[in-house]
N, C-alpha and C. Protein backbone atom coordinates (compact mmCIF):
# COMPACT_ATOMS: atom_id res chain seq x y z
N UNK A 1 106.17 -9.18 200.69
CA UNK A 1 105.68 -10.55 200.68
C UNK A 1 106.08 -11.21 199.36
N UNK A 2 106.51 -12.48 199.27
CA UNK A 2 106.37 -13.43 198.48
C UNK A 2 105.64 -14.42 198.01
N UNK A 3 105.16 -14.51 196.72
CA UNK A 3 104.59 -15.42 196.30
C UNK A 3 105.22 -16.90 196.26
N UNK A 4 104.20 -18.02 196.91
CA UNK A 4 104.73 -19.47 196.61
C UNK A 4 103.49 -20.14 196.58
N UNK A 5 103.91 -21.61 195.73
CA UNK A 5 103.27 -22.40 195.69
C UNK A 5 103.69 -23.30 196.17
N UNK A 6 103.13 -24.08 197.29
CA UNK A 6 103.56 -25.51 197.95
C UNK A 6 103.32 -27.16 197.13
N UNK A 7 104.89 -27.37 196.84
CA UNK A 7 104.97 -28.38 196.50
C UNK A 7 104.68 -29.93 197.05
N UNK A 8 104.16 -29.58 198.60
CA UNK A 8 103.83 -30.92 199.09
C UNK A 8 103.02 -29.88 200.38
N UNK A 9 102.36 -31.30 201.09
CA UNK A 9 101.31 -30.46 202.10
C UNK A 9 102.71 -29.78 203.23
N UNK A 10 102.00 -28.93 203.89
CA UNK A 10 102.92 -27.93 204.86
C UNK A 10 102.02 -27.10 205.92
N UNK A 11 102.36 -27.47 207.30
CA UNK A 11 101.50 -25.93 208.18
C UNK A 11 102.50 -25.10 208.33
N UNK A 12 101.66 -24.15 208.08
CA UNK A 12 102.57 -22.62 207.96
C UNK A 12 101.66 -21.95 209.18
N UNK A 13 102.26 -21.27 210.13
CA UNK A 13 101.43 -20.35 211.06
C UNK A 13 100.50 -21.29 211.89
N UNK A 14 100.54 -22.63 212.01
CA UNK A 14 99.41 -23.40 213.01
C UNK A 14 98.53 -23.76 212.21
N UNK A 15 98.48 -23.83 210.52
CA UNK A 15 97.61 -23.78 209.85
C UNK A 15 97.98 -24.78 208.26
N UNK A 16 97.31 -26.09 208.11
CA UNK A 16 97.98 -26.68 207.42
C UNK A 16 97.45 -26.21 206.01
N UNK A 17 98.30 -26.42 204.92
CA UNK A 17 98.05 -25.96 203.94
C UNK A 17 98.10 -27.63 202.59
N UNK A 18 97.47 -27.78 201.40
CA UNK A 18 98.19 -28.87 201.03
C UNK A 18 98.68 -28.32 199.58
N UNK A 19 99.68 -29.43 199.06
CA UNK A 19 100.26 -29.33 197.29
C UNK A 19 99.52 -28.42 196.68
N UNK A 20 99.94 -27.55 196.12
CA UNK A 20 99.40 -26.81 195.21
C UNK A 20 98.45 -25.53 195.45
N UNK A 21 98.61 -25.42 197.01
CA UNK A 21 98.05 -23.68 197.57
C UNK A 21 99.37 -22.67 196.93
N UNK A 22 98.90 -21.55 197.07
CA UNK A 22 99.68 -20.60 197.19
C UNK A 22 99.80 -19.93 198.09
N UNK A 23 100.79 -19.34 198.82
CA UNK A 23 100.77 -18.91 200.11
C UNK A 23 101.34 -17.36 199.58
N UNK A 24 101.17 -16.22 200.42
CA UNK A 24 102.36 -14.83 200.31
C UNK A 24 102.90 -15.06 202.16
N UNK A 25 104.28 -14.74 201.54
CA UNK A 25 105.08 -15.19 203.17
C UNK A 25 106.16 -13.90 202.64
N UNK A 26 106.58 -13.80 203.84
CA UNK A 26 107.62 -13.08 204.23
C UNK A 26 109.20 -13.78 203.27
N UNK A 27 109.86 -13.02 202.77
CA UNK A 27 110.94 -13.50 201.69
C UNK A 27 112.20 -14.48 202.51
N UNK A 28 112.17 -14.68 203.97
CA UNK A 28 113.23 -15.37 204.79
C UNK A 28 112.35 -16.94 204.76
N UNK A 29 110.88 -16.66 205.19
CA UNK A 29 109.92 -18.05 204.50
C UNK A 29 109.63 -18.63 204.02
N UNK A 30 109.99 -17.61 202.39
CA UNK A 30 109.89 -18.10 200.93
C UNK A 30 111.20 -19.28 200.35
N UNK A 31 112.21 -18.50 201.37
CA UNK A 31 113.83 -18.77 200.93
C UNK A 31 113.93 -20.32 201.65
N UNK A 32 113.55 -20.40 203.22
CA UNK A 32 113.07 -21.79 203.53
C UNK A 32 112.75 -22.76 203.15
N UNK A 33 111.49 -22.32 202.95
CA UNK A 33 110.68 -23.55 202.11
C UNK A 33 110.90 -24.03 200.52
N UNK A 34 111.57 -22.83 199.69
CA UNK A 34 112.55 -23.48 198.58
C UNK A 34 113.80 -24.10 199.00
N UNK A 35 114.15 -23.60 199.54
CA UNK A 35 115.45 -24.42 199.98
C UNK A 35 115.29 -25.89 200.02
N UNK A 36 114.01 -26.06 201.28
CA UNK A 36 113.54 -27.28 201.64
C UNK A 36 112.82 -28.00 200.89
N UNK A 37 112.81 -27.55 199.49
CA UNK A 37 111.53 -28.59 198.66
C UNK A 37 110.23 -28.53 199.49
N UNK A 38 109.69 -27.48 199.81
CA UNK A 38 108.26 -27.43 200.38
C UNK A 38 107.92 -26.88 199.48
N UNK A 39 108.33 -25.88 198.46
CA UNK A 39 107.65 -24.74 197.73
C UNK A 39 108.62 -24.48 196.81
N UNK A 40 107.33 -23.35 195.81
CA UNK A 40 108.53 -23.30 194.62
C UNK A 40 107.99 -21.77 193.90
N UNK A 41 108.58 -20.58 193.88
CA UNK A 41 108.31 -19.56 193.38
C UNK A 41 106.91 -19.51 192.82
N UNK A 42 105.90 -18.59 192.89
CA UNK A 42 104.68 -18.66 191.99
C UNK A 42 105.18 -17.46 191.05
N UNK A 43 105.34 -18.56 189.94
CA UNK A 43 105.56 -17.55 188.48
C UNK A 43 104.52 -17.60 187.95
N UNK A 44 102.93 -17.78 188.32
CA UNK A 44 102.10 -17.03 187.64
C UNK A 44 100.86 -16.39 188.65
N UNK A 45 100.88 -15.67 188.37
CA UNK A 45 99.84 -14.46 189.95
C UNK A 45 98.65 -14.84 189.17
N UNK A 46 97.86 -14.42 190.04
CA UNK A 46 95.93 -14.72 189.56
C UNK A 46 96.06 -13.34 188.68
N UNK A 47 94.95 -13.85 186.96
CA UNK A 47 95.42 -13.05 186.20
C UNK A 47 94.03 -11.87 186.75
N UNK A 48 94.56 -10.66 186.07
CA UNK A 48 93.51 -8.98 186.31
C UNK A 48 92.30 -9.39 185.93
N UNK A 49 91.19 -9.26 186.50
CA UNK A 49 89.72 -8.60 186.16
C UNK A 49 89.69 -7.77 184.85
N UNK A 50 88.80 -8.53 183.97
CA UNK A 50 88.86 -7.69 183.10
C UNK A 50 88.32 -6.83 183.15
N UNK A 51 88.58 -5.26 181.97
CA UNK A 51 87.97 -4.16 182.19
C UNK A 51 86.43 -4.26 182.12
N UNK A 52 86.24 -5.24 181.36
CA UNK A 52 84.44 -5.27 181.51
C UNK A 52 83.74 -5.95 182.64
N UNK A 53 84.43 -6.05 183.62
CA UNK A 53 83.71 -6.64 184.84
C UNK A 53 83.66 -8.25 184.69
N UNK A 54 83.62 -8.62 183.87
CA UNK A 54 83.26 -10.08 183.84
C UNK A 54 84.78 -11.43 184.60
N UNK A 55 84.48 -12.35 184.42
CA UNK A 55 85.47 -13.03 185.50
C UNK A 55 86.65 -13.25 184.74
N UNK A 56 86.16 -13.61 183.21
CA UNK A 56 87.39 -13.80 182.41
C UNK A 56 88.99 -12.71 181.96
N UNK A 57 89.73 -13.19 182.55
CA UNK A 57 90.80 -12.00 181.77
C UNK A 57 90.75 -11.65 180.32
N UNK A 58 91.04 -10.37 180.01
CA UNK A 58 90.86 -10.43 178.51
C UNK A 58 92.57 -11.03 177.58
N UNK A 59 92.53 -11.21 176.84
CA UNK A 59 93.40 -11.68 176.60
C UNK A 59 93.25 -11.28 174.94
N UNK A 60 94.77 -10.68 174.48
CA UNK A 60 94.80 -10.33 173.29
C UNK A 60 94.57 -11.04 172.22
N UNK A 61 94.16 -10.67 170.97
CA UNK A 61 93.60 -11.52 169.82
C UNK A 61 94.70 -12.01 168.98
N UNK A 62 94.77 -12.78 168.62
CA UNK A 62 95.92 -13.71 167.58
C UNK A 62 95.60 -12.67 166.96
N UNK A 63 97.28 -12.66 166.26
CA UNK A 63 97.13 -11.83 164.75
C UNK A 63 97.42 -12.81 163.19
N UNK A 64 96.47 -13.05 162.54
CA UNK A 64 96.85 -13.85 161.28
C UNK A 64 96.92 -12.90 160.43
N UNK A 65 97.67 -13.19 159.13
CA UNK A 65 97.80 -13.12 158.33
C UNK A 65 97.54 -13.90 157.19
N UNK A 66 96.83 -13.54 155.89
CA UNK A 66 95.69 -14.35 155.29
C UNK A 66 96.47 -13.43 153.86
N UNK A 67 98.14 -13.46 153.84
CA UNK A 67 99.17 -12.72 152.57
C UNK A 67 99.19 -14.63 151.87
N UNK A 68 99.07 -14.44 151.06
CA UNK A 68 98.96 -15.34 149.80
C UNK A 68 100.89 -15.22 149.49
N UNK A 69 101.44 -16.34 149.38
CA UNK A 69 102.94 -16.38 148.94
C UNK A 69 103.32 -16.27 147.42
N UNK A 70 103.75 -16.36 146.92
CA UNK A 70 103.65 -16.93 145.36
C UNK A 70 104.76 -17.76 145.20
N UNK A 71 104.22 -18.26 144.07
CA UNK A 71 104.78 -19.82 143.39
C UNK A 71 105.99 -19.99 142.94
N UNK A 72 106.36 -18.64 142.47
CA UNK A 72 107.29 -18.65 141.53
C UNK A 72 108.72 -18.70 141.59
């Protein structure tokens, strides 16, 4: 299966869908409906459950650096 997101409304299967669903279709479906400007690759998947159960993904911590330059 392939991931897409529909760029304008579309029924897929007897079943209308509008702008901005994501559908998983078969890769001859996917190739279609890009072709056709109906849809457009989903380059971002629903992100993981975090390990602590909660809804938010965890997401890594910035790293700063707090190195003093010098003047001279």
């Amino acid at each position: 299966m392939t991931s897409i997101v529909l760029t304008q409304a579309h029924t897929h299967e007897g079943k209308p869908y509008t702008a901005g669903e994501r559908l998983d279709v078969d890769s001859s479906s996917a190739d279609w409906l890009i072709a056709n400007g109906v849809a457009r690759h989903d380059r971002q998947p629903d992100p993981a459950p975090s390990p602590e159960g909660g809804d938010k993904p965890t997401e890594p911590k910035p790293t700063t650096s707090h190195r003093k330059e010098s003047k001279s």
